[in-house]
PDB file of N, CA and C in Angstrom:
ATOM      1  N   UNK A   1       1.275   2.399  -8.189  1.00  0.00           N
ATOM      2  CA  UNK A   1       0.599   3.653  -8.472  1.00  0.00           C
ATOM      3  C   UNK A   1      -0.904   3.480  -8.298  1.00  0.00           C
ATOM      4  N   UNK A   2      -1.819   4.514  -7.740  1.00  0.00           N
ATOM      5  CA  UNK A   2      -3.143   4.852  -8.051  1.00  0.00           C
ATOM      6  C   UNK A   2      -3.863   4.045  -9.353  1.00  0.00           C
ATOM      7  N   UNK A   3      -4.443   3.296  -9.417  1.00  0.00           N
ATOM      8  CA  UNK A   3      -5.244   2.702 -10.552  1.00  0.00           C
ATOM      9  C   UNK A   3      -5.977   3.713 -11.216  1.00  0.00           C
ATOM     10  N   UNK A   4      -6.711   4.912  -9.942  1.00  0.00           N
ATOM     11  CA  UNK A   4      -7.437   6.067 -10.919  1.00  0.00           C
ATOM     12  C   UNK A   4      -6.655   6.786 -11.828  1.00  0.00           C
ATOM     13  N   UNK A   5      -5.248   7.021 -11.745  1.00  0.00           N
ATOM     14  CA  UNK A   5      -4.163   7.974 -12.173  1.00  0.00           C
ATOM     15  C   UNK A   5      -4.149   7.284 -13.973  1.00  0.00           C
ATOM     16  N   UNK A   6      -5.152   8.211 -14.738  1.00  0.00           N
ATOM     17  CA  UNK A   6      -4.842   7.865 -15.910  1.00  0.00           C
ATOM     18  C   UNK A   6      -3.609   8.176 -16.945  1.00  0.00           C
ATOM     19  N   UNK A   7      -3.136   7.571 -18.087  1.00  0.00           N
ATOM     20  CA  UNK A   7      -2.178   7.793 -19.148  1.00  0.00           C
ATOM     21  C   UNK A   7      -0.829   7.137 -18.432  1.00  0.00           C
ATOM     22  N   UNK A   8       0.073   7.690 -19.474  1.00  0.00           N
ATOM     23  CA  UNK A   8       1.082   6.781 -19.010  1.00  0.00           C
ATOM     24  C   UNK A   8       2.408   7.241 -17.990  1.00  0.00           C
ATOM     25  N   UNK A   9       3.057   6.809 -17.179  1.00  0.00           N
ATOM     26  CA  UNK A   9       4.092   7.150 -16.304  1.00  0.00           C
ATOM     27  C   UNK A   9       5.291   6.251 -16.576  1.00  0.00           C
ATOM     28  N   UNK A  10       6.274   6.787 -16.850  1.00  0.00           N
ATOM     29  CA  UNK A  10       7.380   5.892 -15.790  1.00  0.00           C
ATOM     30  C   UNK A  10       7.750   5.235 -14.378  1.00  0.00           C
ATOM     31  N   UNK A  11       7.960   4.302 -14.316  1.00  0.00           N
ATOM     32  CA  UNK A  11       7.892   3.386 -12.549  1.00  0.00           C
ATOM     33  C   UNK A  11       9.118   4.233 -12.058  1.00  0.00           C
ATOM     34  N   UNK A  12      10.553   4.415 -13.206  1.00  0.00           N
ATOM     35  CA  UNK A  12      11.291   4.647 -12.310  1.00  0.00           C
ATOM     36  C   UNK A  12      11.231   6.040 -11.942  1.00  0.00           C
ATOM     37  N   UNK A  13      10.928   6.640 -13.033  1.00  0.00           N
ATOM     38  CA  UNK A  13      10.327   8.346 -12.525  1.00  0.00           C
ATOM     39  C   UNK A  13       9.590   8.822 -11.647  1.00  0.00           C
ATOM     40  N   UNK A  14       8.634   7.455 -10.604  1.00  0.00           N
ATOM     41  CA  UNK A  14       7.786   7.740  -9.643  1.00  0.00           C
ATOM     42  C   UNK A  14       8.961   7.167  -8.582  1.00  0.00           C
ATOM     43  N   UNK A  15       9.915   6.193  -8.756  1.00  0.00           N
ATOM     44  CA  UNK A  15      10.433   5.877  -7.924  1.00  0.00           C
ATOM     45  C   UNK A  15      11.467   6.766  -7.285  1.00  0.00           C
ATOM     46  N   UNK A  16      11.714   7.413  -8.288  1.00  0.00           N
ATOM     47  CA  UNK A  16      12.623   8.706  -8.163  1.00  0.00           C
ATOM     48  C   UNK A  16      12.387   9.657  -7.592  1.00  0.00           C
ATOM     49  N   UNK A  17      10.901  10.392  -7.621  1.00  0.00           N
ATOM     50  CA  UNK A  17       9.901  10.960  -6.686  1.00  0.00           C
ATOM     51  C   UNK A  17       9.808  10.466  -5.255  1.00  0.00           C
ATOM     52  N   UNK A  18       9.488   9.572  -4.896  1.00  0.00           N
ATOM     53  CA  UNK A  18       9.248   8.723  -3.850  1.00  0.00           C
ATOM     54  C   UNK A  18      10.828   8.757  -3.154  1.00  0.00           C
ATOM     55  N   UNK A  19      12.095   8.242  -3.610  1.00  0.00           N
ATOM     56  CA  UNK A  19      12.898   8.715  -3.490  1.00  0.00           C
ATOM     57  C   UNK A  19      13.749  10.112  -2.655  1.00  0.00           C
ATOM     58  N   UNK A  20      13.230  11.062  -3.595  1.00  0.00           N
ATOM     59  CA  UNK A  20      13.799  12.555  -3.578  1.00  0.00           C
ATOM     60  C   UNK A  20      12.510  12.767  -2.119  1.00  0.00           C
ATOM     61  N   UNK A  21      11.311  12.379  -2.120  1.00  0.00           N
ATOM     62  CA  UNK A  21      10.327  12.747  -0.715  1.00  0.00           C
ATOM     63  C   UNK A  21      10.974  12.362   0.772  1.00  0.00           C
ATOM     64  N   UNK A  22      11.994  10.909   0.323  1.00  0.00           N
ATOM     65  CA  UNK A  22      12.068  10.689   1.442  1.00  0.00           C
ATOM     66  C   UNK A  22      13.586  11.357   2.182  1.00  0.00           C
ATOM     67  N   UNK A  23      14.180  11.657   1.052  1.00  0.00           N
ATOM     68  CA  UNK A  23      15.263  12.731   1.557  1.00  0.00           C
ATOM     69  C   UNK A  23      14.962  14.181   2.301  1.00  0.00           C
ATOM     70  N   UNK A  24      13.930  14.288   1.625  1.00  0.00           N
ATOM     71  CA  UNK A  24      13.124  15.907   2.372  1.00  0.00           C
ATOM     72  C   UNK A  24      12.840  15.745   3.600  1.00  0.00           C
ATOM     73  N   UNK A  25      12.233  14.608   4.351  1.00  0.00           N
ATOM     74  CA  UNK A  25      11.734  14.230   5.345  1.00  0.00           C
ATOM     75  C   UNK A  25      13.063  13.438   6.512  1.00  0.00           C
ATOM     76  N   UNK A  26      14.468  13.794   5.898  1.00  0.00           N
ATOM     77  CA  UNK A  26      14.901  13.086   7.066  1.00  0.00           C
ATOM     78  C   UNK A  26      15.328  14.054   8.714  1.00  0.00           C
ATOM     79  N   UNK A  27      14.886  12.931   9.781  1.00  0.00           N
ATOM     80  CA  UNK A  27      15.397  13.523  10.852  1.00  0.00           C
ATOM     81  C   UNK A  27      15.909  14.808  11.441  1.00  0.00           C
ATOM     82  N   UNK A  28      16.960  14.649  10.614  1.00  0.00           N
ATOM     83  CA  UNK A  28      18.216  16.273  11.073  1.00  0.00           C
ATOM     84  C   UNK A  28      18.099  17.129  10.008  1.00  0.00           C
ATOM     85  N   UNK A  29      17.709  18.331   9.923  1.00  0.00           N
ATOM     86  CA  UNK A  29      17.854  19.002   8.884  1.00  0.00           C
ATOM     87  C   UNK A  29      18.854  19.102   7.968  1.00  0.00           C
ATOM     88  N   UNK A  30      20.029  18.909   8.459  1.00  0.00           N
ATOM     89  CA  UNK A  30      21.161  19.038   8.146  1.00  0.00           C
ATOM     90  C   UNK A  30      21.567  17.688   6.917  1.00  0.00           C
ATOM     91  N   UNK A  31      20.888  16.504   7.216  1.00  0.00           N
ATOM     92  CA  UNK A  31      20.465  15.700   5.991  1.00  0.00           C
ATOM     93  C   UNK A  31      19.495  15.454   4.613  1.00  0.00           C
ATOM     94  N   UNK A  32      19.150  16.942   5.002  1.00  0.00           N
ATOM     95  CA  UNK A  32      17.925  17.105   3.799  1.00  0.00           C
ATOM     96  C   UNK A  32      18.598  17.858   3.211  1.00  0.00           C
ATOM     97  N   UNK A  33      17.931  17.352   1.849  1.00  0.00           N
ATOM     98  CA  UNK A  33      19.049  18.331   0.617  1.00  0.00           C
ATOM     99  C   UNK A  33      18.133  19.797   0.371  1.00  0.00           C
ATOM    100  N   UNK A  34      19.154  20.552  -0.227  1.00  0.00           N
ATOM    101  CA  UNK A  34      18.221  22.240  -0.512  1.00  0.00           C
ATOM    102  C   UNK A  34      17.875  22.198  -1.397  1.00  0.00           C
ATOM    103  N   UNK A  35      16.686  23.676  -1.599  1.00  0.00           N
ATOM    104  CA  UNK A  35      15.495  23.114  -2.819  1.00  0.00           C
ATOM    105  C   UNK A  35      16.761  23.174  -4.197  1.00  0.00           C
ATOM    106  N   UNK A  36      17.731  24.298  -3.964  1.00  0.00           N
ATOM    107  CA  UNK A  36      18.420  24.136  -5.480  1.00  0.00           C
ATOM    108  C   UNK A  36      19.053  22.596  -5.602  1.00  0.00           C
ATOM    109  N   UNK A  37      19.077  21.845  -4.162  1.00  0.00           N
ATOM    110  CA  UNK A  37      19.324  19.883  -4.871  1.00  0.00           C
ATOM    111  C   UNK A  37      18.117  19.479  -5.218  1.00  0.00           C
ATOM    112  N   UNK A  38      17.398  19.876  -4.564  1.00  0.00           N
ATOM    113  CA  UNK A  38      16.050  19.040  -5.259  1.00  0.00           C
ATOM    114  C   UNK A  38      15.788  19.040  -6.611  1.00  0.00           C
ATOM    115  N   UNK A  39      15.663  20.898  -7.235  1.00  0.00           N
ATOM    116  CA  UNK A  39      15.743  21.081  -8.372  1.00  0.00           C
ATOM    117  C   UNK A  39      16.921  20.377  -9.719  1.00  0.00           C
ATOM    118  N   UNK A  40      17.683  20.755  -8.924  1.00  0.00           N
ATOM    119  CA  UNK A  40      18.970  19.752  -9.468  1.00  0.00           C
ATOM    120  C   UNK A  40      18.412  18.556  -9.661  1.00  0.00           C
ATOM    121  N   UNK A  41      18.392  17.520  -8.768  1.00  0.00           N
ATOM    122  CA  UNK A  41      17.898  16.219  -8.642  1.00  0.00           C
ATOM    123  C   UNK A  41      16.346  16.120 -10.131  1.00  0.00           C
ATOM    124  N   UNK A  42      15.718  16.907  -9.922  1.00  0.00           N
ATOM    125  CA  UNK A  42      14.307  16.782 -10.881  1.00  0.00           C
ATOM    126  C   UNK A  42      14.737  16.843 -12.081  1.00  0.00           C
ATOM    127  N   UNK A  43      15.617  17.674 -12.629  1.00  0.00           N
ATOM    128  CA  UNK A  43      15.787  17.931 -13.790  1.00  0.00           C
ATOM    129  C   UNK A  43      17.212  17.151 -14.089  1.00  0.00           C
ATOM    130  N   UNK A  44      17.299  16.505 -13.298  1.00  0.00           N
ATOM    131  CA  UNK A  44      18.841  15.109 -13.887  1.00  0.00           C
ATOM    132  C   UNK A  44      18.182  14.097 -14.232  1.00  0.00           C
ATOM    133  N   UNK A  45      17.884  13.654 -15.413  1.00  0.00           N
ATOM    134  CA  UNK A  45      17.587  12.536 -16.015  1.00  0.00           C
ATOM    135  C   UNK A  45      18.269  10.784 -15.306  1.00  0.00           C
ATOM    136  N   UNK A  46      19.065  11.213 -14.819  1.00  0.00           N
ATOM    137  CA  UNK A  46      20.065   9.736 -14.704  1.00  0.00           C
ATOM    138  C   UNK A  46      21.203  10.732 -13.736  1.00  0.00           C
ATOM    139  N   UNK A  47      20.910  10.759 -12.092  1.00  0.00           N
ATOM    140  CA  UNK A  47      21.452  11.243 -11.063  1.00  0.00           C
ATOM    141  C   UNK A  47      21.195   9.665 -10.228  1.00  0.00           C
ATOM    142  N   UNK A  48      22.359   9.489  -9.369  1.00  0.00           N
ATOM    143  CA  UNK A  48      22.913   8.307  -8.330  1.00  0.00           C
ATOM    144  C   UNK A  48      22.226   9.488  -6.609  1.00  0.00           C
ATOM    145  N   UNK A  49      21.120   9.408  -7.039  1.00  0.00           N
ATOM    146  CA  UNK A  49      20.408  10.003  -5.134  1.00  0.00           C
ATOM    147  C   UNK A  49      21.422   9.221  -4.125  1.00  0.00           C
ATOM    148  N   UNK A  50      21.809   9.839  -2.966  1.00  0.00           N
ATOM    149  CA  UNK A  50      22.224   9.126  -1.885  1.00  0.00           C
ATOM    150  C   UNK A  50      20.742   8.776  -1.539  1.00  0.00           C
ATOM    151  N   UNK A  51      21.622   8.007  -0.299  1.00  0.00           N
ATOM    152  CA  UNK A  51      20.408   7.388   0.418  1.00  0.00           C
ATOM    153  C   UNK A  51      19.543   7.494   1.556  1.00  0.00           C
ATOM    154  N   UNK A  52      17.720   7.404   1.839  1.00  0.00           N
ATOM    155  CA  UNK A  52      18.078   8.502   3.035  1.00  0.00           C
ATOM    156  C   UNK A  52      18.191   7.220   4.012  1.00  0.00           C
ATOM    157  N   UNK A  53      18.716   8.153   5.216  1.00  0.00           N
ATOM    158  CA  UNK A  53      18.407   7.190   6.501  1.00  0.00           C
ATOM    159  C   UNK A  53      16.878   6.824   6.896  1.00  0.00           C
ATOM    160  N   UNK A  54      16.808   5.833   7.650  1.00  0.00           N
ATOM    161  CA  UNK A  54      15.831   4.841   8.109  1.00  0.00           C
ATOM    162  C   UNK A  54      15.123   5.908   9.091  1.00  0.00           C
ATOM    163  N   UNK A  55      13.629   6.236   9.072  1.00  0.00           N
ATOM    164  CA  UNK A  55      12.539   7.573   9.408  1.00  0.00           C
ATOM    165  C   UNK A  55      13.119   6.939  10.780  1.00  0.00           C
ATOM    166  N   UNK A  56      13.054   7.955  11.905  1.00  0.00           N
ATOM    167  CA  UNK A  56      13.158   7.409  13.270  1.00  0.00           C
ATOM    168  C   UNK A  56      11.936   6.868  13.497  1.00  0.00           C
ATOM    169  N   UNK A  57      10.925   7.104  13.492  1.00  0.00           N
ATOM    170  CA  UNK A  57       9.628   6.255  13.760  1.00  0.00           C
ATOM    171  C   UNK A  57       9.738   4.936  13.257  1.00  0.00           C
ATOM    172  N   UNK A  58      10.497   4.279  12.755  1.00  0.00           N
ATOM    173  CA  UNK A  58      10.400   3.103  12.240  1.00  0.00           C
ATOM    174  C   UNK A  58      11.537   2.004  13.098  1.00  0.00           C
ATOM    175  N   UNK A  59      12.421   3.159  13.986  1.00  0.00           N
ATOM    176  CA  UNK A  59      13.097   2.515  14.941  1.00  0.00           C
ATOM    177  C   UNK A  59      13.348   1.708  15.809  1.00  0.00           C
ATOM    178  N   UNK A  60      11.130   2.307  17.240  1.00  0.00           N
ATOM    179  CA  UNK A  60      11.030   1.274  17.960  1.00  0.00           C
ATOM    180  C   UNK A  60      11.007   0.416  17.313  1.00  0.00           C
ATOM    181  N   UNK A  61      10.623  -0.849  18.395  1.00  0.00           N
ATOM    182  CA  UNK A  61      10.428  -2.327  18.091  1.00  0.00           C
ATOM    183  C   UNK A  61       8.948  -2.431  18.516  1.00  0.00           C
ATOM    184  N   UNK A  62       8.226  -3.138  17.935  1.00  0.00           N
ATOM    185  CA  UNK A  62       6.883  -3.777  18.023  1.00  0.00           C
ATOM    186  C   UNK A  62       6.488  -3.214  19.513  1.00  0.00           C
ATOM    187  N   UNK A  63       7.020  -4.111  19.892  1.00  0.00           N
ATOM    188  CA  UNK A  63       6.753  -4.585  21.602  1.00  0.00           C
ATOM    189  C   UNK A  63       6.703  -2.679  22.081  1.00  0.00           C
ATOM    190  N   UNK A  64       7.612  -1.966  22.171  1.00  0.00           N
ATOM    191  CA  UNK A  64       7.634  -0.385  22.454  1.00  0.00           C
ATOM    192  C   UNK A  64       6.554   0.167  22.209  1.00  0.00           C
ATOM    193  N   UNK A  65       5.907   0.082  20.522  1.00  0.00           N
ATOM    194  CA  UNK A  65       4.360   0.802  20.301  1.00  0.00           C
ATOM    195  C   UNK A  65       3.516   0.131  20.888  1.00  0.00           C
ATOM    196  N   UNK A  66       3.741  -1.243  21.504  1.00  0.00           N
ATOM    197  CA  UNK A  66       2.214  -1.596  22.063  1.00  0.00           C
ATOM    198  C   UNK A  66       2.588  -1.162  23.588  1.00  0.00           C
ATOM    199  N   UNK A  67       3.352  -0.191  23.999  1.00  0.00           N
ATOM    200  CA  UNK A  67       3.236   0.031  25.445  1.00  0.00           C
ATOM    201  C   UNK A  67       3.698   1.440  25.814  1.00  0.00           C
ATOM    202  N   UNK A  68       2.835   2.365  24.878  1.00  0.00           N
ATOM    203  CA  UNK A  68       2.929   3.560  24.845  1.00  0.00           C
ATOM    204  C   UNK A  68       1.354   4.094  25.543  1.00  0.00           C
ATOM    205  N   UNK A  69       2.194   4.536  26.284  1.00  0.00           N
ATOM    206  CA  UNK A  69       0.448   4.967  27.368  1.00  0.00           C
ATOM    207  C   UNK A  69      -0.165   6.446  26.572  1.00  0.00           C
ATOM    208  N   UNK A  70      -1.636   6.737  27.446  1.00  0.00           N
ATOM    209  CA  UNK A  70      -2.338   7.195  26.654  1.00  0.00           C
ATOM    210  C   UNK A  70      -1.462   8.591  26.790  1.00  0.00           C
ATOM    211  N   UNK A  71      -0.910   8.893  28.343  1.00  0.00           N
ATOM    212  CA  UNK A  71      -0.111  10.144  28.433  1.00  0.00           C
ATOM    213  C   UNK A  71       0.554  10.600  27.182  1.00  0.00           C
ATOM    214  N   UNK A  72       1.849   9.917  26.949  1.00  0.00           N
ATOM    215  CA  UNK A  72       2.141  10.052  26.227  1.00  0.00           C
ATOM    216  C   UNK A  72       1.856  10.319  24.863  1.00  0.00           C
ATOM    217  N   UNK A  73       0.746   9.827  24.023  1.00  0.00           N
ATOM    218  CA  UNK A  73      -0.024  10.001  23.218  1.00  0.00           C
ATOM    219  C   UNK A  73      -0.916  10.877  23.183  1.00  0.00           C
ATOM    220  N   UNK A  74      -1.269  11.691  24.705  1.00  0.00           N
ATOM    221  CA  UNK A  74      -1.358  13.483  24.613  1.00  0.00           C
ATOM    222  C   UNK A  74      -0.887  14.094  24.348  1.00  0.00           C
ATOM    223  N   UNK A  75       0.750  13.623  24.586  1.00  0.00           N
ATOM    224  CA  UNK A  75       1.940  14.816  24.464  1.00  0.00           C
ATOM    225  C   UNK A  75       2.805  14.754  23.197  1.00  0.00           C
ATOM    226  N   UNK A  76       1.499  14.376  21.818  1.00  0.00           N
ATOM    227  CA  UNK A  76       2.561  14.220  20.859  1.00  0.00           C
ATOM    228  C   UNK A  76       2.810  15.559  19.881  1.00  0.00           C
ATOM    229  N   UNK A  77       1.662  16.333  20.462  1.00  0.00           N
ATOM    230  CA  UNK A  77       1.815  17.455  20.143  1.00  0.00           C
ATOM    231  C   UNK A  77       3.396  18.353  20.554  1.00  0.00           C
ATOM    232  N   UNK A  78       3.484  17.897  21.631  1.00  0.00           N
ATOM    233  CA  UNK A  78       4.658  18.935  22.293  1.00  0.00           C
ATOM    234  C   UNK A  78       5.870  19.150  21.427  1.00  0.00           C
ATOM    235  N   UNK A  79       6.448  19.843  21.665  1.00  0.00           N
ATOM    236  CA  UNK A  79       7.719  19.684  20.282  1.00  0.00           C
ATOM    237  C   UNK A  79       8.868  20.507  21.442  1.00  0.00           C
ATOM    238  N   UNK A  80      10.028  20.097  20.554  1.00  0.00           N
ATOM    239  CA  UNK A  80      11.433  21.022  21.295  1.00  0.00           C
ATOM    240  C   UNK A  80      11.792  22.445  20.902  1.00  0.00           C
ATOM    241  N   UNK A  81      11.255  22.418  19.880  1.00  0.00           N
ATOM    242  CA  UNK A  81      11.340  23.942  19.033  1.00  0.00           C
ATOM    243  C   UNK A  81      10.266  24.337  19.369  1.00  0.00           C
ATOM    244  N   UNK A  82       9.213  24.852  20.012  1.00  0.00           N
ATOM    245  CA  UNK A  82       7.939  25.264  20.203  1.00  0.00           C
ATOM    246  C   UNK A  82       7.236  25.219  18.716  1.00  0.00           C
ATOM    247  N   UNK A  83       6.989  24.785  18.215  1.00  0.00           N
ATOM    248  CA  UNK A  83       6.117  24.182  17.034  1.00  0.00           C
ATOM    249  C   UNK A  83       5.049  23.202  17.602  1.00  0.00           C
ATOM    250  N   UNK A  84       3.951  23.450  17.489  1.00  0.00           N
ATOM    251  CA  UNK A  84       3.024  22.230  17.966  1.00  0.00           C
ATOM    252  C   UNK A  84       2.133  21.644  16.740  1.00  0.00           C
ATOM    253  N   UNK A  85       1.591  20.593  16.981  1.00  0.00           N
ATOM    254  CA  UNK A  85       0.712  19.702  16.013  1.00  0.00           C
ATOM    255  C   UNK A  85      -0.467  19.879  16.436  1.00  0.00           C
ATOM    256  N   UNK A  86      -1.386  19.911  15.818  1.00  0.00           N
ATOM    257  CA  UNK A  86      -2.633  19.811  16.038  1.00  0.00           C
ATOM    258  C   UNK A  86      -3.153  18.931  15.465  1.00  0.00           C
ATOM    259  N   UNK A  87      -4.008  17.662  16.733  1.00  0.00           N
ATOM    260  CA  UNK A  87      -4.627  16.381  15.728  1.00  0.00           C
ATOM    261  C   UNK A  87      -5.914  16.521  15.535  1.00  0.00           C
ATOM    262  N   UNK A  88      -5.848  15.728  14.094  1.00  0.00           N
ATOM    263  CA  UNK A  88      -6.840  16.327  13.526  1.00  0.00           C
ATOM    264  C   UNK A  88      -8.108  14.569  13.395  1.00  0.00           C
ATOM    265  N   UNK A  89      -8.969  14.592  13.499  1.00  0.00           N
ATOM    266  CA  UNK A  89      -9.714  14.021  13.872  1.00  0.00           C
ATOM    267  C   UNK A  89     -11.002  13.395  12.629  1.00  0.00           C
ATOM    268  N   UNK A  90     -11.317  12.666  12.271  1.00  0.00           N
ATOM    269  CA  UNK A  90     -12.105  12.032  11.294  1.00  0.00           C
ATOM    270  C   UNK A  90     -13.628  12.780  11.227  1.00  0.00           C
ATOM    271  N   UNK A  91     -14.452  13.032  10.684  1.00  0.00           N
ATOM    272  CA  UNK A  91     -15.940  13.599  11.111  1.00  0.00           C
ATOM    273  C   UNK A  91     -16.735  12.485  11.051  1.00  0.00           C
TER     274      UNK A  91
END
């Protein structure tokens, strides 16, 4: 946890958080739970979370990110659903 984050927490109550985030974020929509599981999930004291799958970005191998050209790294905006990203840049 944050050292600034004063008073007291539970580890496993953040772990549980951390947890339930990474289910929101998986891959296929179709593996993310709905907000009434989430809600569910928050307010269960002692719930068995499945597990999520492994982020696809964490897939390549080493060697793959060091040979990603700059092209490509223009086009990370592009998306399949027409949704685009906009990068956002340090001042």
């Amino acid at each position: 946890m944050d050292p600034s984050i004063e008073g007291t927490y539970s580890q496993e109550e953040v772990i549980k958080y951390i947890h339930i985030g990474l289910l929101c974020v998986q891959e296929n929509p179709d593996d993310r739970p709905t907000m009434a599981t989430i809600a569910f999930y928050l307010n269960s004291p002692s719930i068995n979370l499945p597990s999520p799958l492994e982020p696809p970005y964490f897939k390549r191998s080493r060697n793959d990110e060091n040979t990603t050209s700059n092209n490509e790294l223009d086009n990370i905006g592009d998306s399949t659903n027409g949704i685009t990203v906009t990068q956002f840049f340090p001042r």
